[in-house]
Protein backbone atom coordinates (compact mmCIF):
# COMPACT_ATOMS: atom_id res chain seq x y z
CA UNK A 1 -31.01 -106.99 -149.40
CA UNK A 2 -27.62 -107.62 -149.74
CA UNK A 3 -25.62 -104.67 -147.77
CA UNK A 4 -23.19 -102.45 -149.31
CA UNK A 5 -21.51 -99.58 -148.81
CA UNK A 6 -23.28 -96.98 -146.89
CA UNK A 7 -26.39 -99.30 -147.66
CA UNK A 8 -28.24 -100.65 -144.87
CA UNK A 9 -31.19 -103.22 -144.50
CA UNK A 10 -33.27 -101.06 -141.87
CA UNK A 11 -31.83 -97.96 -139.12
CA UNK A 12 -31.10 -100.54 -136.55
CA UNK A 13 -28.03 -101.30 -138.06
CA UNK A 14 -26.63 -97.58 -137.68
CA UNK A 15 -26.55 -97.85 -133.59
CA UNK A 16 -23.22 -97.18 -132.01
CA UNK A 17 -19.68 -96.35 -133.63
CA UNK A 18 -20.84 -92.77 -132.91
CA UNK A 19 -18.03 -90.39 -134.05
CA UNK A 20 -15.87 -88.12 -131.67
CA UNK A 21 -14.86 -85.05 -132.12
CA UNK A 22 -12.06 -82.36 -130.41
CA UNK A 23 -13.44 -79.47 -128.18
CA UNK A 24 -11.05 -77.06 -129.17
CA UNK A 25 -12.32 -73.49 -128.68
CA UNK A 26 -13.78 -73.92 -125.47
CA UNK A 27 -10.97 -75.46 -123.85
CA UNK A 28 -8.19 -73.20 -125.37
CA UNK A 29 -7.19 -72.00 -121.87
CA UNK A 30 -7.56 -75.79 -120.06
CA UNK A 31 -4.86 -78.29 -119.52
CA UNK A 32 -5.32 -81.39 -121.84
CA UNK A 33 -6.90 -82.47 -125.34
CA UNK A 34 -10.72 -83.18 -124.84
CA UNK A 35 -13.13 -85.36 -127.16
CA UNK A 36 -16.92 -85.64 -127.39
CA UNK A 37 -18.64 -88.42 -127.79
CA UNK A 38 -21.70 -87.28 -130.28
CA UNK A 39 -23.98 -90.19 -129.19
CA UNK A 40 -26.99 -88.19 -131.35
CA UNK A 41 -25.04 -89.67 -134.10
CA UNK A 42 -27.15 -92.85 -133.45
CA UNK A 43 -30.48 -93.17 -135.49
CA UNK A 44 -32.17 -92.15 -132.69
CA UNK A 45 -30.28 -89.45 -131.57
CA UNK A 46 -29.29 -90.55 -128.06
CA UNK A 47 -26.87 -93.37 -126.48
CA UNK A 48 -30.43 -94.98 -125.35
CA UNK A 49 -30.44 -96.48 -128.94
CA UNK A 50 -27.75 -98.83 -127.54
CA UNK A 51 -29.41 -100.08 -124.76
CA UNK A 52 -32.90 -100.02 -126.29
CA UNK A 53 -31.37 -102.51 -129.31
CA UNK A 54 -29.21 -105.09 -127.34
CA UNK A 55 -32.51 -105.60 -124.19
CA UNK A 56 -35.17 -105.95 -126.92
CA UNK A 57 -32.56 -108.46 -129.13
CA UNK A 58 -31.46 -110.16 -125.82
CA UNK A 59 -34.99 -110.95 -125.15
CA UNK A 60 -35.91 -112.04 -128.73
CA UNK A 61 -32.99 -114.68 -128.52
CA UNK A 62 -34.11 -116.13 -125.28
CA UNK A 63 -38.05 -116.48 -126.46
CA UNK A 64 -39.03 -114.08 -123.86
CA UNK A 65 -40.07 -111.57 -126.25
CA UNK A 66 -42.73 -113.03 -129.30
CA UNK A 67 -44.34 -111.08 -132.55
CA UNK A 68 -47.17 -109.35 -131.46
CA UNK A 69 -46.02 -108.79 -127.69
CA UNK A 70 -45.75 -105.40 -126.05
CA UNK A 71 -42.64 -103.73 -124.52
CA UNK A 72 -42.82 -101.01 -121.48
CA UNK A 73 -40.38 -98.80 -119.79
CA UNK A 74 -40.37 -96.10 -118.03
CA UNK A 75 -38.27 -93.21 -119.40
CA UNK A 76 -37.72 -89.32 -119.03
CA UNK A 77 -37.21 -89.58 -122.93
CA UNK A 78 -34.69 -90.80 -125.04
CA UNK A 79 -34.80 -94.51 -123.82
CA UNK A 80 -38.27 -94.30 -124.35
CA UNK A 81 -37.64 -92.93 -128.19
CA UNK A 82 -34.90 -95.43 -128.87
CA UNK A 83 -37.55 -98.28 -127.71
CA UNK A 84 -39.93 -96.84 -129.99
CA UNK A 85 -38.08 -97.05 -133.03
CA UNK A 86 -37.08 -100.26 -132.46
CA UNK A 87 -40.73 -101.47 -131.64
CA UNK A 88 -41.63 -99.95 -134.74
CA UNK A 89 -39.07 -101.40 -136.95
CA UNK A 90 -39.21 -105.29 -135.35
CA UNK A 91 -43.26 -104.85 -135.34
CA UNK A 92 -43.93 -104.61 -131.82
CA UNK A 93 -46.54 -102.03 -129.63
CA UNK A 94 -44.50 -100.11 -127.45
CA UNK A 95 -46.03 -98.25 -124.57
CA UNK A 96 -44.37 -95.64 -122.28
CA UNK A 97 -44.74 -94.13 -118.61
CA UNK A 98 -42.97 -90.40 -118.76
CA UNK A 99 -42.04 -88.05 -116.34
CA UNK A 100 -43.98 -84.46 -116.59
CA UNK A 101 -40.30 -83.36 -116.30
CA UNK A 102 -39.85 -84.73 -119.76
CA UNK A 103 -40.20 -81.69 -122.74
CA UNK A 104 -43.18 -81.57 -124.46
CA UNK A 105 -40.43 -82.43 -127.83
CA UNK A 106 -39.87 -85.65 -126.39
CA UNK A 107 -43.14 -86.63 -125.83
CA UNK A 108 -44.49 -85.43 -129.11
CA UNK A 109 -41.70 -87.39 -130.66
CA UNK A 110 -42.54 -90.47 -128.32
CA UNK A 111 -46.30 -90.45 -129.84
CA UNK A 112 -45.12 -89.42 -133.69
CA UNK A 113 -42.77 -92.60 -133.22
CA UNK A 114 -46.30 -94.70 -132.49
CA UNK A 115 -46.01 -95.23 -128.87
CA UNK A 116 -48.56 -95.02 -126.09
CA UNK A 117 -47.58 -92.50 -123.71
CA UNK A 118 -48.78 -92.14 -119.98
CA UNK A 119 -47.02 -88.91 -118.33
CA UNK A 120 -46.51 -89.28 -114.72
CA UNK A 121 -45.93 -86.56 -111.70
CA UNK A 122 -42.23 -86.33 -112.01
CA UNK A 123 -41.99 -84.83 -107.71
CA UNK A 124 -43.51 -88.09 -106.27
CA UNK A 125 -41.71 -91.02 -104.39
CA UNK A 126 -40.72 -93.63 -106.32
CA UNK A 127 -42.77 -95.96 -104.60
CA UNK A 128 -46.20 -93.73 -105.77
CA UNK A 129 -48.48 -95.20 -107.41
CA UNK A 130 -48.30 -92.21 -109.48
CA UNK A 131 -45.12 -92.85 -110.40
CA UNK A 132 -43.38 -93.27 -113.25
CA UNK A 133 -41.78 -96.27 -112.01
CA UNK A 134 -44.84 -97.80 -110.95
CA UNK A 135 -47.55 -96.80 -113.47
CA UNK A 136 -45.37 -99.10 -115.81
CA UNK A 137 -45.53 -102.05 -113.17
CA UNK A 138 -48.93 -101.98 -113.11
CA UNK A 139 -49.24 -101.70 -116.98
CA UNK A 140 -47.00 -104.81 -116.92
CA UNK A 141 -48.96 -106.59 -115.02
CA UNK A 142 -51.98 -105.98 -116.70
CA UNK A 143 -51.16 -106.33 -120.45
CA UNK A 144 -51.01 -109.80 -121.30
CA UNK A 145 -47.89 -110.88 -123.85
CA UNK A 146 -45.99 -107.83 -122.10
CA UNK A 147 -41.94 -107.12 -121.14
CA UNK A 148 -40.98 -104.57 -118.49
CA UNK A 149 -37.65 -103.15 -119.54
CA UNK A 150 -36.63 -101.72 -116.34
CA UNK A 151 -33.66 -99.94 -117.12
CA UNK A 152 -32.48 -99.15 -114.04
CA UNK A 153 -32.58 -102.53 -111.97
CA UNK A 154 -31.60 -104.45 -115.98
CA UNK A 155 -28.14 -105.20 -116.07
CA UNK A 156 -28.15 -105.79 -119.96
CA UNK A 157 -28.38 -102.04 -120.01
CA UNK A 158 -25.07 -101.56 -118.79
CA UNK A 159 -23.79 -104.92 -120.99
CA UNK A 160 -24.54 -102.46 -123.64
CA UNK A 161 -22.21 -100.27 -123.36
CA UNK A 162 -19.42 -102.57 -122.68
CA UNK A 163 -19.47 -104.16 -125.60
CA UNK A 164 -20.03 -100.89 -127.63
CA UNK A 165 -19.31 -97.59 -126.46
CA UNK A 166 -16.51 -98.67 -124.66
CA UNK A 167 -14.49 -100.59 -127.01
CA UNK A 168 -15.61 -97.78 -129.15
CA UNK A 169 -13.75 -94.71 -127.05
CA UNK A 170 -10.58 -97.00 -126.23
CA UNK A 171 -10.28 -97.54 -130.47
CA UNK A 172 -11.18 -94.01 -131.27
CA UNK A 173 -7.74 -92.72 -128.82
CA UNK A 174 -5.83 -95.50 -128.92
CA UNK A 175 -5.82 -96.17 -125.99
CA UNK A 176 -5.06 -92.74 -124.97
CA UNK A 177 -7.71 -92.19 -123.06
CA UNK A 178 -6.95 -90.90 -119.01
CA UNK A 179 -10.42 -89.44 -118.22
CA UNK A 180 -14.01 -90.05 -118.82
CA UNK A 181 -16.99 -87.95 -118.14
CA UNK A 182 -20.34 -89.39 -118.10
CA UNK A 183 -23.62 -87.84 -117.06
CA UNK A 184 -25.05 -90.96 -114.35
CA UNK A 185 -28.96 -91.74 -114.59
CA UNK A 186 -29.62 -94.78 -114.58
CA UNK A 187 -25.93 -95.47 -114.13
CA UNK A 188 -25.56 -97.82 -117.11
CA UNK A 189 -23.42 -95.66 -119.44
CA UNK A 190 -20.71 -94.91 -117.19
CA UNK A 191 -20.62 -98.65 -115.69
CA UNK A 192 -20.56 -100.28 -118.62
CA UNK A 193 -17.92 -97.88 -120.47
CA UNK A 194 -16.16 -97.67 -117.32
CA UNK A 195 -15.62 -101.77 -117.19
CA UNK A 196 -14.44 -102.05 -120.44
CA UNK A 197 -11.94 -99.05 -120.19
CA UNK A 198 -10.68 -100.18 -116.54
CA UNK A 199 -10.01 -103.55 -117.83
CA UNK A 200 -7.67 -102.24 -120.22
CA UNK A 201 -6.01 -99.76 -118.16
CA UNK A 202 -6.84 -99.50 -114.49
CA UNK A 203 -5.72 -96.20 -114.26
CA UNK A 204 -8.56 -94.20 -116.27
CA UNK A 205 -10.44 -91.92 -114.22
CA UNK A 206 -13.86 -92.30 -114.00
CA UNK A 207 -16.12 -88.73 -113.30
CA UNK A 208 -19.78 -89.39 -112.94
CA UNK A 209 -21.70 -86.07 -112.98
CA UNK A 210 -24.74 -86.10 -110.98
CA UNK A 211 -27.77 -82.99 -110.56
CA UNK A 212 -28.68 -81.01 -107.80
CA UNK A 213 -31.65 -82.61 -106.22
CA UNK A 214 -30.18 -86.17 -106.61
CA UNK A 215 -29.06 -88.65 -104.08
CA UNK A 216 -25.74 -90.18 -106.14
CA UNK A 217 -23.39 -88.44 -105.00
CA UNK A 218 -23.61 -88.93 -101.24
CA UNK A 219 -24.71 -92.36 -102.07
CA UNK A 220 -21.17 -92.69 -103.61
CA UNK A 221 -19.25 -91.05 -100.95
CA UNK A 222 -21.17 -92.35 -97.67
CA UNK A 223 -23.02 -95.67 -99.00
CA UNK A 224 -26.30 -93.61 -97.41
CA UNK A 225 -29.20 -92.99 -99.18
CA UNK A 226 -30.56 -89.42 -97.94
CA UNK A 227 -33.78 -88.79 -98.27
CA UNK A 228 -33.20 -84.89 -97.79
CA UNK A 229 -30.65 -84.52 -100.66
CA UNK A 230 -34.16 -85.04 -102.91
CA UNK A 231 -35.57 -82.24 -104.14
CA UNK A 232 -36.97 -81.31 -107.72
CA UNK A 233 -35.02 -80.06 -110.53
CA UNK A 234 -34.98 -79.38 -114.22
CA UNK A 235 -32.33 -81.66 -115.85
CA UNK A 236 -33.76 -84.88 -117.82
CA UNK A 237 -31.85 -88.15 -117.66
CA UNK A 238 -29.64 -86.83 -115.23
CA UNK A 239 -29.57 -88.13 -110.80
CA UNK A 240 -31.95 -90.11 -109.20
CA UNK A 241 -34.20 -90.40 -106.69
CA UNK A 242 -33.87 -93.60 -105.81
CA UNK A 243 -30.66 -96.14 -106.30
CA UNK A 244 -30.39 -98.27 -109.40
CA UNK A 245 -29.10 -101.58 -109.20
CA UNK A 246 -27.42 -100.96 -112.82
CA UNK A 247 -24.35 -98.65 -111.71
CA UNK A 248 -21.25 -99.62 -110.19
CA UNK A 249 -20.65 -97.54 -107.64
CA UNK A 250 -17.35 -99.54 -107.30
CA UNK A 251 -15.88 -98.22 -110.40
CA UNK A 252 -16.58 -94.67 -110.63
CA UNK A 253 -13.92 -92.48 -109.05
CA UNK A 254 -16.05 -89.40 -108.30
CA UNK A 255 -19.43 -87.73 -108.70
CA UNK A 256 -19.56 -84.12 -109.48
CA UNK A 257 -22.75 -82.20 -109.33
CA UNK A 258 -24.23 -79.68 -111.41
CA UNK A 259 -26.75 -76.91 -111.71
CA UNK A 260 -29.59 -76.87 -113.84
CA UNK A 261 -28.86 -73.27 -114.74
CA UNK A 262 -25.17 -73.73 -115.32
CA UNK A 263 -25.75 -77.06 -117.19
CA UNK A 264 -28.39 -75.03 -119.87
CA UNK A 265 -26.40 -72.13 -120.58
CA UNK A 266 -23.32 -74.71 -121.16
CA UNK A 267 -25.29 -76.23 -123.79
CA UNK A 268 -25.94 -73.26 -125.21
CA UNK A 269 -22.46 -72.14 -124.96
CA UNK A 270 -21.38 -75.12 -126.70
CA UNK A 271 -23.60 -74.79 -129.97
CA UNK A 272 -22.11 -71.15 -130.31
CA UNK A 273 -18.78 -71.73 -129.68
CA UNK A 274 -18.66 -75.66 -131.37
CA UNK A 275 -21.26 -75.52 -133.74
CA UNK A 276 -22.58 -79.26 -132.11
CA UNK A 277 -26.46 -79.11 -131.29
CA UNK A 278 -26.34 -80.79 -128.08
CA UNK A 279 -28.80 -81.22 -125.59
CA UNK A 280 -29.69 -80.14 -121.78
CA UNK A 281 -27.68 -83.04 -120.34
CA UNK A 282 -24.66 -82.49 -122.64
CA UNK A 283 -24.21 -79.35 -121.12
CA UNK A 284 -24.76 -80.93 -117.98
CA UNK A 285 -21.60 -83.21 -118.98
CA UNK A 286 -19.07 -80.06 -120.53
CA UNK A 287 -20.26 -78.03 -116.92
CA UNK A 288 -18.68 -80.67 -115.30
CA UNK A 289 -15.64 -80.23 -117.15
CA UNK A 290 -15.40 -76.46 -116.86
CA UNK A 291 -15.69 -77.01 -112.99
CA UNK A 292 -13.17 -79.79 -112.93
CA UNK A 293 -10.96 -77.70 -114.30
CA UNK A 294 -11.47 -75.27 -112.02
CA UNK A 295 -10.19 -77.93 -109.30
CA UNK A 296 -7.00 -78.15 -111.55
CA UNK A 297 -8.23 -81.61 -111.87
CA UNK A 298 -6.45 -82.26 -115.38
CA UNK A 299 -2.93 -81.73 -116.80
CA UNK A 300 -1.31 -81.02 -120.24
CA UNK A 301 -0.50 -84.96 -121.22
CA UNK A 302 -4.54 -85.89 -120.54
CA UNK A 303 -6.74 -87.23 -122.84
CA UNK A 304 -10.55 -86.50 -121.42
CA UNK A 305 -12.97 -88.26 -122.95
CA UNK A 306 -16.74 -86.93 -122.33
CA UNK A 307 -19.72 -88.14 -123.97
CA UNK A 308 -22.20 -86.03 -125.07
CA UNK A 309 -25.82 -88.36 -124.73
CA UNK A 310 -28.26 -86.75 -126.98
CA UNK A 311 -29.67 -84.09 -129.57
CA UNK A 312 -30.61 -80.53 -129.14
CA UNK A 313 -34.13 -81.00 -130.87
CA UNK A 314 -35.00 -82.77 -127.72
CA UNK A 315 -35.52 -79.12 -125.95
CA UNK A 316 -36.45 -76.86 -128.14
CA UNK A 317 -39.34 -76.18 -125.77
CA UNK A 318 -36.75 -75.76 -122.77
CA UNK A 319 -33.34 -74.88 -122.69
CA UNK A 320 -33.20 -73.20 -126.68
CA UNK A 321 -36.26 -71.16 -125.70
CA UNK A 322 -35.51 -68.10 -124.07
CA UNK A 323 -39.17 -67.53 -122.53
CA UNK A 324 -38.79 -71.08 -121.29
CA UNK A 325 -34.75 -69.69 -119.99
CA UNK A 326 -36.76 -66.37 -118.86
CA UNK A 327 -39.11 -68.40 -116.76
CA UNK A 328 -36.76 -70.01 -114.99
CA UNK A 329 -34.52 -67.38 -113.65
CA UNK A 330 -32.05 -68.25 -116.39
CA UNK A 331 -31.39 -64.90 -117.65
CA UNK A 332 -29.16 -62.57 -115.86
CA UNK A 333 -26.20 -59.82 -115.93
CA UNK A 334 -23.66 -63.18 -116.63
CA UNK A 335 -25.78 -64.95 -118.85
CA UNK A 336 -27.98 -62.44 -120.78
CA UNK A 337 -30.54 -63.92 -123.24
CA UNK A 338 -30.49 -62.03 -126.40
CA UNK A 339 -34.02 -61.41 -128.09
CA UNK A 340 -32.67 -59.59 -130.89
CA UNK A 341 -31.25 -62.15 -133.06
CA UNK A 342 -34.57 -62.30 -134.59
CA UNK A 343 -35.74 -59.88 -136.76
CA UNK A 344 -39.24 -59.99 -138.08
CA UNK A 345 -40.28 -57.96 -141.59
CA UNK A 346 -43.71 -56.98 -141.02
CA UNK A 347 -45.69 -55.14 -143.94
């Protein structure tokens, strides 16, 4: 089918050139303009999309990757959607190992999308068996006619984003651009963007925000990975227990870390104030700026760019229910959750 305008041949053609849009009522009282990045504006409502679309076409063109083969990653989520829909759409099996951390939306969405899903203790080592990590190793080595994906030790995941999101954020300011905010996972969003936008202008800051429980940080400031700076915690997609070979530590100015409580009730914050739908890890992202600004990090002439990863409808189950925000603590004198928005009309 010949494309047109607004007409495309299948969804795969809508990842990337993701709109932005200005943060104006919660940053009335900060220094600087500030822009989101609405990467749920890809098909598959997360930056994954990006990532999931250039490995899988990378390996078609080098003959790695045949009809009737089987990809496999590991995922907390949205990689592991992204993969699925483009499995679906090019006519491959996809199967998935998933953390337990991982909300029951995701998963459900993971199987609805027609993947196999194994979920896998999220508080083990790395190197369990039980693993995540390696439950998809050994399903790789089993399944005949199989690629690993391996998102954080494939370098094409952060080759992703510097030839999308970050041509995409210098074009959308023009050039403007002094800050960026990225939530770091597997690291390749914020190396990838951050290559592209350093090569243009050296001078852009580069904030990585990292979780309580993760080892980034210190890995960042000290080059040591500490065992005892592991613990569990609630954020998906967000720190790591182990160091991926995909970020550049080199090019990220700072890590800033961030609490799973503060992080939910910023996303919540930010669908009641902005009207965007974002999920837990984009409120992981805007924490980060509220606390940055805090450290007077950021003056009138900035431009901060910070990219909001995924969809709201990803935790449904977690952060927008307030049983789920009761159970954890989450509700308290600052942050009161309100059970009387809903009103029910009984007979």
């Amino acid at each position: 089918m010949k494309k047109s305008k607004n007409v495309f041949n299948n969804l795969l053609e809508l990842v990337g050139n993701t709109p932005m849009v200005k943060i104006d009522k919660l940053t009335n009282s900060f220094l600087g303009t500030y822009l989101a990045k609405l990467e749920a504006s890809n098909p598959g409502h997360s930056s994954k999309d990006r990532i999931a679309l250039h490995i899988v076409e990378t390996a078609e063109k080098k003959g790695i990757l045949k009809p009737g083969d089987t990809i496999i990653e590991t995922t907390s989520g949205n990689t592991g959607f992204s993969l699925a829909m483009v499995s679906l759409t090019k006519g491959y099996d996809c199967i998935l190992a998933v953390s337990s951390k991982s909300s029951n939306d995701k998963i459900d969405m993971l199987k609805a999308m027609g993947a196999k899903v194994y979920v896998c203790p999220a508080n083990v080592a790395a190197d369990d068996p039980r693993s995540y990590y390696q439950v998809a190793k050994r399903l790789h080595n089993e399944i005949k006619g199989s690629i690993y994906i391996n998102q954080y030790f494939n370098d094409l995941n952060a080759e992703a984003h510097y030839l999308t999101t970050g041509p995409e954020i210098w074009n959308q300011t023009d050039g403007k651009i002094t800050h960026l905010i990225v939530c770091s996972g597997t690291g390749g969003t914020i190396s990838g963007t951050a290559k592209f936008l350093k090569e243009k202008n050296s001078n852009i800051k580069i904030i990585g925000v990292d979780a309580y429980g993760s080892v980034l940080k210190k890995y960042h400031e000290t080059g040591e990975f500490d065992e005892k700076e592991i613990y569990p915690y609630r954020i998906e997609g967000l720190g790591k227990n182990l160091i991926p070979t995909v970020t550049n530590f080199d090019i990220i100015d700072k890590f800033i870390k961030v609490s799973d409580e503060d992080s939910a009730h910023t996303a919540r914050e930010i669908v009641k104030t902005e009207g965007i739908f974002v999920g837990y890890t984009s409120g992981a992202a805007f924490q980060a700026v509220k606390q940055l600004n805090m450290l007077n990090e950021f003056k009138k002439s900035d431009y901060i760019v910070v990219i909001f990863p995924d969809h709201g409808s990803r935790y449904l189950s977690k952060i927008y229910s307030d049983k789920w925000m009761e159970n954890q603590g989450f509700s308290d004198s600052v942050h009161e959750i309100n059970n009387n928005d809903i009103q029910y009309i009984r007979k």
